[in-house]
Protein backbone atom coordinates (compact mmCIF):
# COMPACT_ATOMS: atom_id res chain seq x y z
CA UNK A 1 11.56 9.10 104.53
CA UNK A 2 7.78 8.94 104.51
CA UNK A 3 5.66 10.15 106.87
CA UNK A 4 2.81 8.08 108.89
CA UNK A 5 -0.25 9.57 110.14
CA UNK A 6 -3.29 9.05 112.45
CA UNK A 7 -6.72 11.01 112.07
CA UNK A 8 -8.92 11.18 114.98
CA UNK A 9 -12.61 12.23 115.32
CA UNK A 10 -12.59 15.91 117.36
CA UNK A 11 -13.50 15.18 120.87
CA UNK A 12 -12.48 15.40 124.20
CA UNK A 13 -11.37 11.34 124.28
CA UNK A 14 -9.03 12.19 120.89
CA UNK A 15 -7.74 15.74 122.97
CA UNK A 16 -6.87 13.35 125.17
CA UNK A 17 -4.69 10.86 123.15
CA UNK A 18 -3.29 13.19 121.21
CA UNK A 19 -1.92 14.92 123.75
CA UNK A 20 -0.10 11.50 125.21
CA UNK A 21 0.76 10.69 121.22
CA UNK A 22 2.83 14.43 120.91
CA UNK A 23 4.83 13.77 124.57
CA UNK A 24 6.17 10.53 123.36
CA UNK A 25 6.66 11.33 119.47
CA UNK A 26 8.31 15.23 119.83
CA UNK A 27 9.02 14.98 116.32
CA UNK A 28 4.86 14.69 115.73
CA UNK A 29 3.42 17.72 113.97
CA UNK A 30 -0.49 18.10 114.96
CA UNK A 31 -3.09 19.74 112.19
CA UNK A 32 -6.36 20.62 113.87
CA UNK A 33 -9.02 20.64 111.64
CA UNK A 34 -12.93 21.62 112.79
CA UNK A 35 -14.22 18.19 112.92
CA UNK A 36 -10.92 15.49 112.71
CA UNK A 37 -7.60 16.26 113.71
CA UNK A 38 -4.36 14.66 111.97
CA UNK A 39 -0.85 13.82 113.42
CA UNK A 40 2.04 13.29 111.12
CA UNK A 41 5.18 11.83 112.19
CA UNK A 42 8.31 11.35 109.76
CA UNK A 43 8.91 7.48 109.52
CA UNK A 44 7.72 6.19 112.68
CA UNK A 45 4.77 7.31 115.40
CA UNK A 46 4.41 4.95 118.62
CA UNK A 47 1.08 5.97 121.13
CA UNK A 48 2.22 4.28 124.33
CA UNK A 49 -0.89 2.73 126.42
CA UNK A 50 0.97 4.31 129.81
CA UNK A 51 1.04 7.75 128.53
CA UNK A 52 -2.65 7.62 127.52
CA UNK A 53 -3.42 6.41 130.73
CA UNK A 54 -1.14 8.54 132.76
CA UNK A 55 -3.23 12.00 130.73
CA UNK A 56 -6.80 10.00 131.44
CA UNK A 57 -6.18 9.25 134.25
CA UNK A 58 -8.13 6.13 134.06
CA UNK A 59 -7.29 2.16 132.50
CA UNK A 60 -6.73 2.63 128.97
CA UNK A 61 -7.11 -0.29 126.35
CA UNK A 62 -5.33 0.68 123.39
CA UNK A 63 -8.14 -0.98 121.35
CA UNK A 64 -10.18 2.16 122.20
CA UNK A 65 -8.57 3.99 119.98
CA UNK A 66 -10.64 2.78 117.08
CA UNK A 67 -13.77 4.26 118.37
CA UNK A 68 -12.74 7.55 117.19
CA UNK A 69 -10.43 6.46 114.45
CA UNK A 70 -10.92 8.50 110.97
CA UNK A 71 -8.06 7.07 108.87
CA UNK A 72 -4.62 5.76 109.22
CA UNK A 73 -1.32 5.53 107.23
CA UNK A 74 1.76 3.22 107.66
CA UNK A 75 2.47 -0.27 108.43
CA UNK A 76 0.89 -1.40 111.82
CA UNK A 77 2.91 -2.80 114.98
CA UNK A 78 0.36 -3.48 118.04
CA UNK A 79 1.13 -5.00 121.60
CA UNK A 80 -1.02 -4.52 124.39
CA UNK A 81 1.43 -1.85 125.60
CA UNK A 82 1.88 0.32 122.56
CA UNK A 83 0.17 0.65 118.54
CA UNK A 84 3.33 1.77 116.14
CA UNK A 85 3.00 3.37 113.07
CA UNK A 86 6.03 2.85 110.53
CA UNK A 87 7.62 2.38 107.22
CA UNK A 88 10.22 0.10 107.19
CA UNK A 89 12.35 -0.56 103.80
């Protein structure tokens, strides 16, 4: 199985997100880097609006996640709700 991965800008926004993205995907492994960090996940990563909002404690529009967006790898799955990250055979 593949893994998929997000890379995020360093800031307190991406802090933020990733710490919502690593309570709903356990099996997420995080590497922090001085300026990006990454998040792996083995076949599948899903970053749940709710739990972004829940850690922000503000409205959350999943489509903010592109402002700090580096790079990306998988096939993409995106509701207003939740943006999955997969490889499906």
């Amino acid at each position: 199985m593949s893994n998929v991965f997000i890379i995020f800008q360093t800031n307190e926004d991406s802090r933020i997100i990733v710490e919502a993205i690593l309570q709903d995907n356990p099996h997420a492994t995080v590497n922090e880097q001085p300026a990006m960090v990454r998040i792996d996940a083995p076949g599948c990563m899903t970053i749940r609006r709710a739990s972004v909002e829940e850690k922000m404690g503000r409205d959350f529009d999943l489509q903010e996640l592109h402002v700090n967006l580096i790079s990306l790898s998988g096939n993409i799955n995106e509701t207003d709700d939740e943006f999955t990250l997969s490889w499906k055979h």
